[in-house]
PDB file of N, CA and C in Angstrom:
ATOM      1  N   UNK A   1       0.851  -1.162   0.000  1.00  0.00           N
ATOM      2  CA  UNK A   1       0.000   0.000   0.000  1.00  0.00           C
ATOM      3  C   UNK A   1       0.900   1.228   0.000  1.00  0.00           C
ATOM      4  N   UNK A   2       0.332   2.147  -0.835  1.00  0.00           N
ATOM      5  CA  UNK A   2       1.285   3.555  -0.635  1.00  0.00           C
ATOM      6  C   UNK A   2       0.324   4.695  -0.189  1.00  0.00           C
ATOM      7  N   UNK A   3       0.651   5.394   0.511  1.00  0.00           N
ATOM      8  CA  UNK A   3       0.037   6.921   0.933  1.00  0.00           C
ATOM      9  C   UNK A   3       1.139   7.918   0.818  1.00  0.00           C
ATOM     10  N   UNK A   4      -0.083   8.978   0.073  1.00  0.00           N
ATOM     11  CA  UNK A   4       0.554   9.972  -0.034  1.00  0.00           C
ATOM     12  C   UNK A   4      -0.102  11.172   0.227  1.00  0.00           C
ATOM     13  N   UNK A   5       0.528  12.343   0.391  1.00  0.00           N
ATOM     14  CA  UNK A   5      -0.360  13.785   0.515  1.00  0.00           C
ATOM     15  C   UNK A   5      -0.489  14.011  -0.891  1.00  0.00           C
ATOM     16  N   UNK A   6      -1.697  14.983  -0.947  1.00  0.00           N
ATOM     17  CA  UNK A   6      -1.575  15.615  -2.104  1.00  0.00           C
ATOM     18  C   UNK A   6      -0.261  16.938  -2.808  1.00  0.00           C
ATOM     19  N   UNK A   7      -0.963  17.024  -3.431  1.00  0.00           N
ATOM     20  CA  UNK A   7       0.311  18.322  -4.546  1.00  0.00           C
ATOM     21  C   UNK A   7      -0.049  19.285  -3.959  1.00  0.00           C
ATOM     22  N   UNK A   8      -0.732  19.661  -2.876  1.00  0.00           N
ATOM     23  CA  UNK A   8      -0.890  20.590  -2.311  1.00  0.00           C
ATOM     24  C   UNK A   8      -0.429  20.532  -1.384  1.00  0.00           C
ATOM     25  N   UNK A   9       1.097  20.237  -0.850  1.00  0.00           N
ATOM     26  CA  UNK A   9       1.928  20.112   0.592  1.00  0.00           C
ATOM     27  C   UNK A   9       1.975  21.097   1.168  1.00  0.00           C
ATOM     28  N   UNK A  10       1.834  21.218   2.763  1.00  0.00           N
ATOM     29  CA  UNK A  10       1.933  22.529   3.300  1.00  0.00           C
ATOM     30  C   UNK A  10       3.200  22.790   3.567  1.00  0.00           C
ATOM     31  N   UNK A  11       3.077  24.513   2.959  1.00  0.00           N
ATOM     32  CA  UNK A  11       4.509  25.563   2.954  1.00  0.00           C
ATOM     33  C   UNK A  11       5.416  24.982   3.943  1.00  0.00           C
ATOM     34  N   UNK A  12       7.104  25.050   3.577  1.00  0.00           N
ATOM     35  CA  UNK A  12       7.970  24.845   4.219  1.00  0.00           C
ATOM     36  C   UNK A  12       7.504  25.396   5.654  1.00  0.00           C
ATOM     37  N   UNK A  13       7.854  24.932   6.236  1.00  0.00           N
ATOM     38  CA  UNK A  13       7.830  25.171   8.096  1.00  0.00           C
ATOM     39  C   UNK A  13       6.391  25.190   8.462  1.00  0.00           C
ATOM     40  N   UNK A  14       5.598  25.133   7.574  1.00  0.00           N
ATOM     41  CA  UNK A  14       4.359  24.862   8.211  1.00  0.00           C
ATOM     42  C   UNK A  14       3.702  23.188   8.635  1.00  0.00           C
ATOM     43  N   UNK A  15       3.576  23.170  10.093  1.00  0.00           N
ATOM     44  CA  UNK A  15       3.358  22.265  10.478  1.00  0.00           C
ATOM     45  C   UNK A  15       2.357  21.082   9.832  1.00  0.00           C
ATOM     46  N   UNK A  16       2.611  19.908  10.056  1.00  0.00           N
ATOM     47  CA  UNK A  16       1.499  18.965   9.420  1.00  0.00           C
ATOM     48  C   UNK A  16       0.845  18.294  10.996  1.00  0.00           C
ATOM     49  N   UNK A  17      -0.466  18.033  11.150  1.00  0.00           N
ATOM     50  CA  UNK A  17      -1.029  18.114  12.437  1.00  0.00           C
ATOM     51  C   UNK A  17      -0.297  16.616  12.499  1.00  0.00           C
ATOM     52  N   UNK A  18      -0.238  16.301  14.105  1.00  0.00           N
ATOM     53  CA  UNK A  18       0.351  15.023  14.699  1.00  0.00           C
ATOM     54  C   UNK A  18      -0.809  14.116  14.533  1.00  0.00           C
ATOM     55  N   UNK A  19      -2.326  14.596  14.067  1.00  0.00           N
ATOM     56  CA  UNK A  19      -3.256  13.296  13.611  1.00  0.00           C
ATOM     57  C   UNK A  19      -3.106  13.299  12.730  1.00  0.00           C
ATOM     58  N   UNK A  20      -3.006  13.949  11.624  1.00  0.00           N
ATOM     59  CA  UNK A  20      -2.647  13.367  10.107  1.00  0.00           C
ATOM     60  C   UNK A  20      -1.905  12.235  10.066  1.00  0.00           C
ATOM     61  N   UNK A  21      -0.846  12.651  11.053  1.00  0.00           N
ATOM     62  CA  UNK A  21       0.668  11.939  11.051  1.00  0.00           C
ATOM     63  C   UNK A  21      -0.211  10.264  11.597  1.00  0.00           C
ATOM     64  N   UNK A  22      -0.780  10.620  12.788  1.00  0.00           N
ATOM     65  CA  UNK A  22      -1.222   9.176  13.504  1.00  0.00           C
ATOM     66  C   UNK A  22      -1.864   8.164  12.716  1.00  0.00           C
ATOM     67  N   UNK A  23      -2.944   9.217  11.861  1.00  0.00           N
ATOM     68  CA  UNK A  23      -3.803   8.207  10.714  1.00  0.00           C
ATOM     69  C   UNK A  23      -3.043   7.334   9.665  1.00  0.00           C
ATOM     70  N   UNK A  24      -2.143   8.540   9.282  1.00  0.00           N
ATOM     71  CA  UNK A  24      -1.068   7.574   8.186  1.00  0.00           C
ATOM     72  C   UNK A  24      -0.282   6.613   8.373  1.00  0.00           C
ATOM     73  N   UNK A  25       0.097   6.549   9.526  1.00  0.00           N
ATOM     74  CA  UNK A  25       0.962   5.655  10.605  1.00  0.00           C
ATOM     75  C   UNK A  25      -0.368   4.423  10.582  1.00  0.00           C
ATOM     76  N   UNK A  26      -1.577   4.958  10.990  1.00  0.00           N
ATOM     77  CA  UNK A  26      -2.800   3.711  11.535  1.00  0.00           C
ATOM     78  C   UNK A  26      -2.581   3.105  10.146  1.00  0.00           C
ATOM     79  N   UNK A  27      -2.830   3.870   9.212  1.00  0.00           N
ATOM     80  CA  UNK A  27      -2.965   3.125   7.827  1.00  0.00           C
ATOM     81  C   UNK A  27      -2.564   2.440   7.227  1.00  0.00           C
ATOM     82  N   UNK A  28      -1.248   2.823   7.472  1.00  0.00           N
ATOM     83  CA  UNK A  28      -0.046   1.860   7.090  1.00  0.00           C
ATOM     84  C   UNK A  28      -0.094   0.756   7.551  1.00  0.00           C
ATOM     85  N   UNK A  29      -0.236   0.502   8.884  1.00  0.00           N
ATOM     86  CA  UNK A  29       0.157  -0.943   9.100  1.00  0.00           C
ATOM     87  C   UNK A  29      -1.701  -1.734   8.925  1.00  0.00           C
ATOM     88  N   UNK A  30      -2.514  -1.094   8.389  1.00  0.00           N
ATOM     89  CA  UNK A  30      -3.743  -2.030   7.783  1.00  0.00           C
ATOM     90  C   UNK A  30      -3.453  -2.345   6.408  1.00  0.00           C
ATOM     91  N   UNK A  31      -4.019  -3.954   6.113  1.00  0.00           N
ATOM     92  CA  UNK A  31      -4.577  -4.494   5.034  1.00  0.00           C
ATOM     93  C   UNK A  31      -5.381  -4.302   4.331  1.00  0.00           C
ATOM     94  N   UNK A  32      -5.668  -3.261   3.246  1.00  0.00           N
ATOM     95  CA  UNK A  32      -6.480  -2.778   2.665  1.00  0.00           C
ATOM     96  C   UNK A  32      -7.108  -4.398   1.666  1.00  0.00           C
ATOM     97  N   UNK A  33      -6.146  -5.022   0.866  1.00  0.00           N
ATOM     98  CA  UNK A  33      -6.865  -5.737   0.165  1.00  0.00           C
ATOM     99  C   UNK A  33      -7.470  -7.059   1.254  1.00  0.00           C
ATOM    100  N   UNK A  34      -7.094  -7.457   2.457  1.00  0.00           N
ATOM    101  CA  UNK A  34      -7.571  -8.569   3.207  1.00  0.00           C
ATOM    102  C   UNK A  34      -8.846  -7.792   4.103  1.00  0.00           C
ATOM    103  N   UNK A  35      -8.765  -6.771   4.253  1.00  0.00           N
ATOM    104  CA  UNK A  35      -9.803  -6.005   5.469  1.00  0.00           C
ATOM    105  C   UNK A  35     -10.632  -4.921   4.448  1.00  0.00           C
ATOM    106  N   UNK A  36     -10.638  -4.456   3.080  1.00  0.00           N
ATOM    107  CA  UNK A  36     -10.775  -3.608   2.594  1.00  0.00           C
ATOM    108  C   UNK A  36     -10.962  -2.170   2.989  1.00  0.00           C
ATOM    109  N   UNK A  37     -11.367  -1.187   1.955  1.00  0.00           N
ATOM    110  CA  UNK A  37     -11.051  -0.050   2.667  1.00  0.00           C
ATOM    111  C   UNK A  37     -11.956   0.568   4.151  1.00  0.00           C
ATOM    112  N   UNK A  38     -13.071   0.064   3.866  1.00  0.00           N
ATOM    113  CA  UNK A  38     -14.018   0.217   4.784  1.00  0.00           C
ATOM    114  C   UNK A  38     -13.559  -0.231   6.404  1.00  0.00           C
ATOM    115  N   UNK A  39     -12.757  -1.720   6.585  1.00  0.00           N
ATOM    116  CA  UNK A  39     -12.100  -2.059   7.151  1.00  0.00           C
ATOM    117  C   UNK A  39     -11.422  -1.937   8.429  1.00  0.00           C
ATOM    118  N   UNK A  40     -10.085  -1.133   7.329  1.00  0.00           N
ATOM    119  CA  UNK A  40      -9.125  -0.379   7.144  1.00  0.00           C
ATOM    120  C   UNK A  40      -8.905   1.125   8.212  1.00  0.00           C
ATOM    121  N   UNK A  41     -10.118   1.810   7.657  1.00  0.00           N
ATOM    122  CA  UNK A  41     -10.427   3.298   7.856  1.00  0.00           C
ATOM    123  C   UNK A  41     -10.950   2.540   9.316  1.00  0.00           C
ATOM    124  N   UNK A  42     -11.877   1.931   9.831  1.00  0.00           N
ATOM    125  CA  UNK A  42     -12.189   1.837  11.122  1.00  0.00           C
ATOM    126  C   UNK A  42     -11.148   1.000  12.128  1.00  0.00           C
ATOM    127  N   UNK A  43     -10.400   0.333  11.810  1.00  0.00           N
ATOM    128  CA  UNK A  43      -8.803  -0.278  12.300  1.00  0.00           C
ATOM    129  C   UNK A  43      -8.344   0.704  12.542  1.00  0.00           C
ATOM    130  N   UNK A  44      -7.936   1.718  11.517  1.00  0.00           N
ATOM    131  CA  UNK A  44      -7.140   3.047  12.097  1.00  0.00           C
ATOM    132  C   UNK A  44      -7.725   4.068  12.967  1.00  0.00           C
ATOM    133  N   UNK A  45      -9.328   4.293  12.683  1.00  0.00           N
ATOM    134  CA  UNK A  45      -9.550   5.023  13.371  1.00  0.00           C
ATOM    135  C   UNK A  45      -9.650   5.028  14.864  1.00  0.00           C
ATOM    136  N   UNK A  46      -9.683   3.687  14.948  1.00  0.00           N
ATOM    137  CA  UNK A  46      -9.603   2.869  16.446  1.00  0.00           C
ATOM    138  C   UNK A  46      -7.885   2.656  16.688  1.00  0.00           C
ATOM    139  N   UNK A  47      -7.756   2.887  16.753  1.00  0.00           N
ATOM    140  CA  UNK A  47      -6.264   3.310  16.840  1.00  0.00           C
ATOM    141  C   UNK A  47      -5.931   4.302  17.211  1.00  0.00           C
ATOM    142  N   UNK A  48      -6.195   5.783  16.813  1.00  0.00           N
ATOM    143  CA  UNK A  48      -6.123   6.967  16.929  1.00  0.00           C
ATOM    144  C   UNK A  48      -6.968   7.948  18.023  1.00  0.00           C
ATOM    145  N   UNK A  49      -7.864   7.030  18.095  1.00  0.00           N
ATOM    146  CA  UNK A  49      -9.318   7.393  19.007  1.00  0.00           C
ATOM    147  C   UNK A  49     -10.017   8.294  18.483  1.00  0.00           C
ATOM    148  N   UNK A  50     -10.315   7.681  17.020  1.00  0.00           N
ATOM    149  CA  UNK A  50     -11.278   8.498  15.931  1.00  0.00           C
ATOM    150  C   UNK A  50     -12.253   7.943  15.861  1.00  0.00           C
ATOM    151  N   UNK A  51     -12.737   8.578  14.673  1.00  0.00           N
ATOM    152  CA  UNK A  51     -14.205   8.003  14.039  1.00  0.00           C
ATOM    153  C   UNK A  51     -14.301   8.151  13.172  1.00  0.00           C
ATOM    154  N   UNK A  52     -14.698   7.284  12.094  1.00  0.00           N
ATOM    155  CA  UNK A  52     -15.255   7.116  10.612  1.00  0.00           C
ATOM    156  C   UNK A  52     -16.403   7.965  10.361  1.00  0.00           C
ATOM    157  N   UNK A  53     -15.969   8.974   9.735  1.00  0.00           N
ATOM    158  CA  UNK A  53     -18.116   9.733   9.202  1.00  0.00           C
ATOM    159  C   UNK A  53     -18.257   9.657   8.615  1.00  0.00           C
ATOM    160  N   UNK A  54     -17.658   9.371   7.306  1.00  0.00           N
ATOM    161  CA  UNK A  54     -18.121   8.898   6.160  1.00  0.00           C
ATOM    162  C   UNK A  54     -17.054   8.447   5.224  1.00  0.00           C
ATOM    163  N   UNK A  55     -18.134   7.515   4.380  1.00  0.00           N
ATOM    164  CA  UNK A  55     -16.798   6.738   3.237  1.00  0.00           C
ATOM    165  C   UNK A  55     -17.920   6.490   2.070  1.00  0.00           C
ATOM    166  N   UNK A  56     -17.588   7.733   1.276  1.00  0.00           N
ATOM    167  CA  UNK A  56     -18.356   7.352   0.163  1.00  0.00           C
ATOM    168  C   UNK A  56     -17.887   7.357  -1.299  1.00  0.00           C
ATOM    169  N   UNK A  57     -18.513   6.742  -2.861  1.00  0.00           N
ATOM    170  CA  UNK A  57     -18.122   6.638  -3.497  1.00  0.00           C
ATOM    171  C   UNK A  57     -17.704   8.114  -4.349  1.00  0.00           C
ATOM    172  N   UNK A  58     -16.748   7.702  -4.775  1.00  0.00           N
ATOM    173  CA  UNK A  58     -15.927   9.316  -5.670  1.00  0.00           C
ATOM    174  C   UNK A  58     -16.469   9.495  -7.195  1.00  0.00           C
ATOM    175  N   UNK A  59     -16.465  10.864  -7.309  1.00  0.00           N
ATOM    176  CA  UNK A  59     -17.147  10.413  -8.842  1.00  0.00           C
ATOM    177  C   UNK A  59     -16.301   9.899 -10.038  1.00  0.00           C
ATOM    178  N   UNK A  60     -17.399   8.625 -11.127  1.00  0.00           N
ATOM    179  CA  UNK A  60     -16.371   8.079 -11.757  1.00  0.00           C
ATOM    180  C   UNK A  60     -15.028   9.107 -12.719  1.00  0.00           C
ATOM    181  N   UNK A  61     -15.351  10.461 -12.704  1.00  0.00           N
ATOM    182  CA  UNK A  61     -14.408  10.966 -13.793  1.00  0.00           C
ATOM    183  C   UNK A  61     -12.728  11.036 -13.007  1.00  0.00           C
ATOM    184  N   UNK A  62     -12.893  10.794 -11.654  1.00  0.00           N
ATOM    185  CA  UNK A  62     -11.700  11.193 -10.827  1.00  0.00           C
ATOM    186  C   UNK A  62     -10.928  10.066 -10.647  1.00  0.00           C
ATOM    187  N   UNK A  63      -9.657  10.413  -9.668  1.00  0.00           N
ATOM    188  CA  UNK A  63      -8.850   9.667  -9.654  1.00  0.00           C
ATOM    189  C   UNK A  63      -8.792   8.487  -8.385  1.00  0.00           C
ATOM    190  N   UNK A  64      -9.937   8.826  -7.501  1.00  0.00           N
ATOM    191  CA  UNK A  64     -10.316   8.165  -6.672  1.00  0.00           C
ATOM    192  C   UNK A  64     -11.569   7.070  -6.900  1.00  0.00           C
ATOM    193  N   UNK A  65     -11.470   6.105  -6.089  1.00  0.00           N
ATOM    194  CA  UNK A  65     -12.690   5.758  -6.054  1.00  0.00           C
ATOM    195  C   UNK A  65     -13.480   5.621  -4.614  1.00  0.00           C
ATOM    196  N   UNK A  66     -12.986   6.122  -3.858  1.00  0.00           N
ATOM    197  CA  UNK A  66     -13.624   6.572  -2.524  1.00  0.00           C
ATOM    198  C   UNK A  66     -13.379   7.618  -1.870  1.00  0.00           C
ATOM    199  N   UNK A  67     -14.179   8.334  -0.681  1.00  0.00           N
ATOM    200  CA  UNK A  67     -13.333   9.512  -0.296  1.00  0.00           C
ATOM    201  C   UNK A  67     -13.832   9.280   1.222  1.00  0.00           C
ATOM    202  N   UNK A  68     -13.150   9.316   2.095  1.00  0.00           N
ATOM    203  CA  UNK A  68     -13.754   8.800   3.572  1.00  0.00           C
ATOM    204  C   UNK A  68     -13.407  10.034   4.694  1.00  0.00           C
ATOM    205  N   UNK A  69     -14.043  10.267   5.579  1.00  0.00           N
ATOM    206  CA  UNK A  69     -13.742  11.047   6.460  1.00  0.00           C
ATOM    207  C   UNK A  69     -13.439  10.415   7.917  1.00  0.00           C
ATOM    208  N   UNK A  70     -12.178  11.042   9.023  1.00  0.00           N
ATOM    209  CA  UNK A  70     -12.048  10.008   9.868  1.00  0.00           C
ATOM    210  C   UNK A  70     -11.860  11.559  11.140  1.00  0.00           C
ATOM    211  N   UNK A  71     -12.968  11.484  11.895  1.00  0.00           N
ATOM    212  CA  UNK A  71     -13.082  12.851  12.709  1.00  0.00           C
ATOM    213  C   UNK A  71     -12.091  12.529  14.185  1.00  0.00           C
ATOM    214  N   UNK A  72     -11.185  13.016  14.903  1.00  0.00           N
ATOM    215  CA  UNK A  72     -10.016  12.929  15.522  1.00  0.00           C
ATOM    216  C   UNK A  72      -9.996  14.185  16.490  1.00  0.00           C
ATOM    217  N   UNK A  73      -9.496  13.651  17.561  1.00  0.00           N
ATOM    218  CA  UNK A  73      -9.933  15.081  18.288  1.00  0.00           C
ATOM    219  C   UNK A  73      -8.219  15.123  19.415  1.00  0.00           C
ATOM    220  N   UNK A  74      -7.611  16.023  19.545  1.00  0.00           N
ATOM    221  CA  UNK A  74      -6.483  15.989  20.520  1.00  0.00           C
ATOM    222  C   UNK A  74      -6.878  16.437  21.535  1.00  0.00           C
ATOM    223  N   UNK A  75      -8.383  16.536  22.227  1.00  0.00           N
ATOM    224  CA  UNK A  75      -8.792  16.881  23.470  1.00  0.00           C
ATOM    225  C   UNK A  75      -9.000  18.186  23.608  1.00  0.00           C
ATOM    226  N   UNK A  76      -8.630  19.119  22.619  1.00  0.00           N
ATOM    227  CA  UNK A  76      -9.054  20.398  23.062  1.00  0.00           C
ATOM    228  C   UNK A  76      -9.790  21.104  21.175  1.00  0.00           C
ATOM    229  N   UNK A  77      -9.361  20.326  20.076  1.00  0.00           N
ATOM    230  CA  UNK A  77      -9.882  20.626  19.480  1.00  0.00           C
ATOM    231  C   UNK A  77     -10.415  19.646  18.147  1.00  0.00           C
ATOM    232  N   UNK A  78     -10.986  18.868  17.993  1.00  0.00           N
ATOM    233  CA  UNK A  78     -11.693  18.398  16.620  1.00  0.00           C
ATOM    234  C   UNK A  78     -10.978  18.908  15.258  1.00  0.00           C
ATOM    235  N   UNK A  79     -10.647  17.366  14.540  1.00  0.00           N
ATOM    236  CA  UNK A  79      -9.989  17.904  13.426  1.00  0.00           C
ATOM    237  C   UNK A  79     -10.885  16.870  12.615  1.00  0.00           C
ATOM    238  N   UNK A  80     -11.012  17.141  11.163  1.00  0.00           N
ATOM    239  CA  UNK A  80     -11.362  16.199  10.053  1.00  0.00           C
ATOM    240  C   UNK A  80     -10.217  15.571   9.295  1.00  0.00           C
ATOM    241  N   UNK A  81     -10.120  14.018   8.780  1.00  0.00           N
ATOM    242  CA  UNK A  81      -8.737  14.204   7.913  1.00  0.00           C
ATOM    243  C   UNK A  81      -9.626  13.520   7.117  1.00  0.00           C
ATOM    244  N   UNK A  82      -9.755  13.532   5.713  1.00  0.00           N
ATOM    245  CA  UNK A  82      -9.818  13.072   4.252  1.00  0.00           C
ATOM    246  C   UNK A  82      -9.150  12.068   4.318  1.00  0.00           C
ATOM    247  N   UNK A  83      -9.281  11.230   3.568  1.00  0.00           N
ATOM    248  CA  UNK A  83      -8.491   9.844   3.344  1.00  0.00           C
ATOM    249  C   UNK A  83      -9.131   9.387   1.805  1.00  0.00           C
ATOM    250  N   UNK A  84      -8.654   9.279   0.668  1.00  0.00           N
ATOM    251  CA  UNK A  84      -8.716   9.071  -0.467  1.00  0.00           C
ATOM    252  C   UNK A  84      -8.352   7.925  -0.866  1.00  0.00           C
ATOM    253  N   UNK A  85      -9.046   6.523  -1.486  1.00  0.00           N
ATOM    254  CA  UNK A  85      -8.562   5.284  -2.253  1.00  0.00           C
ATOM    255  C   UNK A  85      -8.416   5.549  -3.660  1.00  0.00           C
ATOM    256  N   UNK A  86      -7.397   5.199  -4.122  1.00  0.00           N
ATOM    257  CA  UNK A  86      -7.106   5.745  -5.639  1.00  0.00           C
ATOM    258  C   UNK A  86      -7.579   4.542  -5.982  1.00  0.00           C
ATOM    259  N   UNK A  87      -8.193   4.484  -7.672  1.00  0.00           N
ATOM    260  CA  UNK A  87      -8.565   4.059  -8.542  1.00  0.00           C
ATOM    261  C   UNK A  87      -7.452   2.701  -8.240  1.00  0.00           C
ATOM    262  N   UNK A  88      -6.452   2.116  -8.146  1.00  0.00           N
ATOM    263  CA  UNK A  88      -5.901   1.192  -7.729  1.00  0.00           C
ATOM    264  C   UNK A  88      -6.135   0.038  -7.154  1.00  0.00           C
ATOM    265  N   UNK A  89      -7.281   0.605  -6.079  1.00  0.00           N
ATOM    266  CA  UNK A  89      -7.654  -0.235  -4.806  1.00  0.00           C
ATOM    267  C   UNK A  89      -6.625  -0.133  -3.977  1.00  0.00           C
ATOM    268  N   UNK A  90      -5.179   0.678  -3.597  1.00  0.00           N
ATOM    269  CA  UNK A  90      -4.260   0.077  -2.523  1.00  0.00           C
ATOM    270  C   UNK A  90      -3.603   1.291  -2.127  1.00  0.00           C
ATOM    271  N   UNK A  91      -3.766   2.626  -2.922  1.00  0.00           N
ATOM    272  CA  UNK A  91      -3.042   3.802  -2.566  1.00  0.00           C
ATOM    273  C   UNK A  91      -3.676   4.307  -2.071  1.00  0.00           C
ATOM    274  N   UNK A  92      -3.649   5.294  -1.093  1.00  0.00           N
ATOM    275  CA  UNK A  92      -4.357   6.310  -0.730  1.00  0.00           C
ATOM    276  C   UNK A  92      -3.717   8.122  -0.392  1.00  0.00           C
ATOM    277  N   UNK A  93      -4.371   8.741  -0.136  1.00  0.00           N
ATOM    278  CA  UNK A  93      -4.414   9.848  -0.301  1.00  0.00           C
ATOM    279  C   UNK A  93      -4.510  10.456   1.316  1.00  0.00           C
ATOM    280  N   UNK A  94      -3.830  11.424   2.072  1.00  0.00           N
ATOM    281  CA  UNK A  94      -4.113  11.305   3.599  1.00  0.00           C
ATOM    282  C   UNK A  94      -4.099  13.412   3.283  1.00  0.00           C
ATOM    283  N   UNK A  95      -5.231  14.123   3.882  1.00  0.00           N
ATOM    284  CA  UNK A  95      -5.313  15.544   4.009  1.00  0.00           C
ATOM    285  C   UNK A  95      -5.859  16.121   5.030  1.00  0.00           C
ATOM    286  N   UNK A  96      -5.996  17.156   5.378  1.00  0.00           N
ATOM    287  CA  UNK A  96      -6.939  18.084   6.295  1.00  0.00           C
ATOM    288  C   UNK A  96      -7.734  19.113   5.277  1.00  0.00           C
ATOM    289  N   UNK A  97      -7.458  19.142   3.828  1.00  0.00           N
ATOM    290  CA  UNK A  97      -8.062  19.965   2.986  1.00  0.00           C
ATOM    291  C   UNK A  97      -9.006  19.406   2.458  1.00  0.00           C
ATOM    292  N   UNK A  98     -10.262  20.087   2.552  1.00  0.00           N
ATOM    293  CA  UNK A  98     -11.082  19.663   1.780  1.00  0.00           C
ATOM    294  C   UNK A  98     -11.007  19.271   0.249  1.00  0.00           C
ATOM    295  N   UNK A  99     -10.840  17.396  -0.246  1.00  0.00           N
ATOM    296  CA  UNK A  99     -11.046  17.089  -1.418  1.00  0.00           C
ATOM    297  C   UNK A  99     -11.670  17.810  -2.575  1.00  0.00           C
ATOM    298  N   UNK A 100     -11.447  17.867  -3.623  1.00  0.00           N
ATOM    299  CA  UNK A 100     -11.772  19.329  -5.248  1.00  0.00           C
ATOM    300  C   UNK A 100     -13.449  17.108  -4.787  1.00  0.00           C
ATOM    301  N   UNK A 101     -12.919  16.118  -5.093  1.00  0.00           N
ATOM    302  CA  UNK A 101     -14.155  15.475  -5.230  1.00  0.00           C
ATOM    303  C   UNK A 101     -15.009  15.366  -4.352  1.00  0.00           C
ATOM    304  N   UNK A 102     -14.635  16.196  -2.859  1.00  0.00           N
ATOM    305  CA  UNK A 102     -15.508  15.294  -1.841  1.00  0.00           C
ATOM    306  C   UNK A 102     -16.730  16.374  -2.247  1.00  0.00           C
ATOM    307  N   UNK A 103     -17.869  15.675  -0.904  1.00  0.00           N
ATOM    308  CA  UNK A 103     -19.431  16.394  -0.970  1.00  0.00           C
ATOM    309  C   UNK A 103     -19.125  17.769  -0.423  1.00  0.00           C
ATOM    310  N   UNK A 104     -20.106  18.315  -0.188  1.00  0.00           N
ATOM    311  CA  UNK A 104     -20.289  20.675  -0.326  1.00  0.00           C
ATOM    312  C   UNK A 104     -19.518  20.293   0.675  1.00  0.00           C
ATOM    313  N   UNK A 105     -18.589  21.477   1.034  1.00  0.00           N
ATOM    314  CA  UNK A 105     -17.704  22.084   1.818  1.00  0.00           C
ATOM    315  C   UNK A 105     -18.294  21.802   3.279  1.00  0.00           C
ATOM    316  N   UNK A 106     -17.294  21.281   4.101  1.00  0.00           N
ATOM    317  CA  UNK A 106     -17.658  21.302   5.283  1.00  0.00           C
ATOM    318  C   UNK A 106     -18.490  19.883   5.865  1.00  0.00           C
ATOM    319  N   UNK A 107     -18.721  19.336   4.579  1.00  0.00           N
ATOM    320  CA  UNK A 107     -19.555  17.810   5.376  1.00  0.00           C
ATOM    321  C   UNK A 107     -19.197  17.303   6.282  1.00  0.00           C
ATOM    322  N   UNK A 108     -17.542  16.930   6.462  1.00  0.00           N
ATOM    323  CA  UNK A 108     -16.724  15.946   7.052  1.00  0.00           C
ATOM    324  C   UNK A 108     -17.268  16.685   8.624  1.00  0.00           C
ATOM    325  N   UNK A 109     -17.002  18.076   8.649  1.00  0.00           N
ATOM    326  CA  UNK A 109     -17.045  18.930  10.255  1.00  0.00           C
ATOM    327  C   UNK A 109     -18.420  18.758  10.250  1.00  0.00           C
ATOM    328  N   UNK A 110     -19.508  18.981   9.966  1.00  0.00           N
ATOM    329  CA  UNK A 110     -20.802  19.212  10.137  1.00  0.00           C
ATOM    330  C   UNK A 110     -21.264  17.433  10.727  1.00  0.00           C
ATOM    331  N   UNK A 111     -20.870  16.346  10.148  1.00  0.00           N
ATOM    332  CA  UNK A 111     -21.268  15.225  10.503  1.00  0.00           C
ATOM    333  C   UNK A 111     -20.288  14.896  11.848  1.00  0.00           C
ATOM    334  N   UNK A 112     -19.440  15.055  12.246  1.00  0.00           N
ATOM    335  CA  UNK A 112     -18.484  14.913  12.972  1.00  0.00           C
ATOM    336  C   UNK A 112     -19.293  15.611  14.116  1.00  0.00           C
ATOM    337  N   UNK A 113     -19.744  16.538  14.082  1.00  0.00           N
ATOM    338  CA  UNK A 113     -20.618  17.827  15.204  1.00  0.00           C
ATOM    339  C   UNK A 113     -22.017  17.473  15.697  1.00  0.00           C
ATOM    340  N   UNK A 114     -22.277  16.953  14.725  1.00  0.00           N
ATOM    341  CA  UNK A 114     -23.496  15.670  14.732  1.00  0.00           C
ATOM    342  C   UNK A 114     -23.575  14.496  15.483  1.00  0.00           C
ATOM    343  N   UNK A 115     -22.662  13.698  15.055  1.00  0.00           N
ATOM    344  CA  UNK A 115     -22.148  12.536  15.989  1.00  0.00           C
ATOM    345  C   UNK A 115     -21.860  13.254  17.237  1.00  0.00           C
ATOM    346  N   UNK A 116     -21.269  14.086  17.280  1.00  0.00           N
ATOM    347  CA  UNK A 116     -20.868  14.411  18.884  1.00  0.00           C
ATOM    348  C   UNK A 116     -21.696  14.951  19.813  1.00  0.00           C
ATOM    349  N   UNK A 117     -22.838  15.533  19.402  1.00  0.00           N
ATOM    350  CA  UNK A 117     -23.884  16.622  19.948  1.00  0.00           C
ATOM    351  C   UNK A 117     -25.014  14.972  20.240  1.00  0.00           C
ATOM    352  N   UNK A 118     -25.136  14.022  19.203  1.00  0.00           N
ATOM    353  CA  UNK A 118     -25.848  12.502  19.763  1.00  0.00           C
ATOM    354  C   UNK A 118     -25.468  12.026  20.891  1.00  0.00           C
ATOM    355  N   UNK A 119     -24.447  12.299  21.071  1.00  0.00           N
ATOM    356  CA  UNK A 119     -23.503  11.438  22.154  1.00  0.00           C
ATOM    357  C   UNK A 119     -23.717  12.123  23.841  1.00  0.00           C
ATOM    358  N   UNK A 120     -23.768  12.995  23.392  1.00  0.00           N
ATOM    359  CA  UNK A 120     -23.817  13.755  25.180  1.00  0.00           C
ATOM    360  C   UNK A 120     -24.917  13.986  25.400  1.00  0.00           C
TER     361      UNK A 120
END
């Protein structure tokens, strides 16, 4: 399996969050083709002490064929990370920027706020 960031890397010296870092780390050591991606994304997110909000299909013109959201919190603030399956089945894609394929702006935070506001 390979992960990568997108072509949109953040500026020299600008930090990359330590959950990005954790997810890609979770990811890595899952079996995407024995556990698939669905899997996968909840292995890591349990790992990280996340949550899966969504994993849905990408549209066919792109380079993905899934786009999943995995909501992560360092105790004082809630983050979203993107997680992208390329057309491959085995690469993926790891961001905090909202995907050009995912759904309207802001889904990943709005469902994430949702789940959490159920909970208490």
């Amino acid at each position: 399996m390979k992960i990568t960031r997108p072509d949109n890397m953040p500026e020299a010296g600008k930090a990359v969050s330590l959950e990005v870092v954790e997810i890609e780390l979770a990811l890595g050591a899952q079996d995407i083709v024995a556990d698939g991606f669905e899997g996968a994304l909840q292995k890591a997110a349990d790992l990280v002490n996340g949550e899966v909000i969504f994993n849905i299909r990408a549209p066919e013109n792109s380079d993905q064929q899934r786009i999943a959201a995995i909501s992560v919190s360092d105790g004082t603030t809630d983050q979203t990370v993107f997680v992208m399956l390329g057309n491959d089945g085995t690469s993926l894609t790891v961001t905090t920027d909202q995907p050009e394929t995912a759904p309207p702006s802001k889904l990943g935070m709005d469902f994430a706020a949702l789940i959490k506001r159920f909970r208490t």
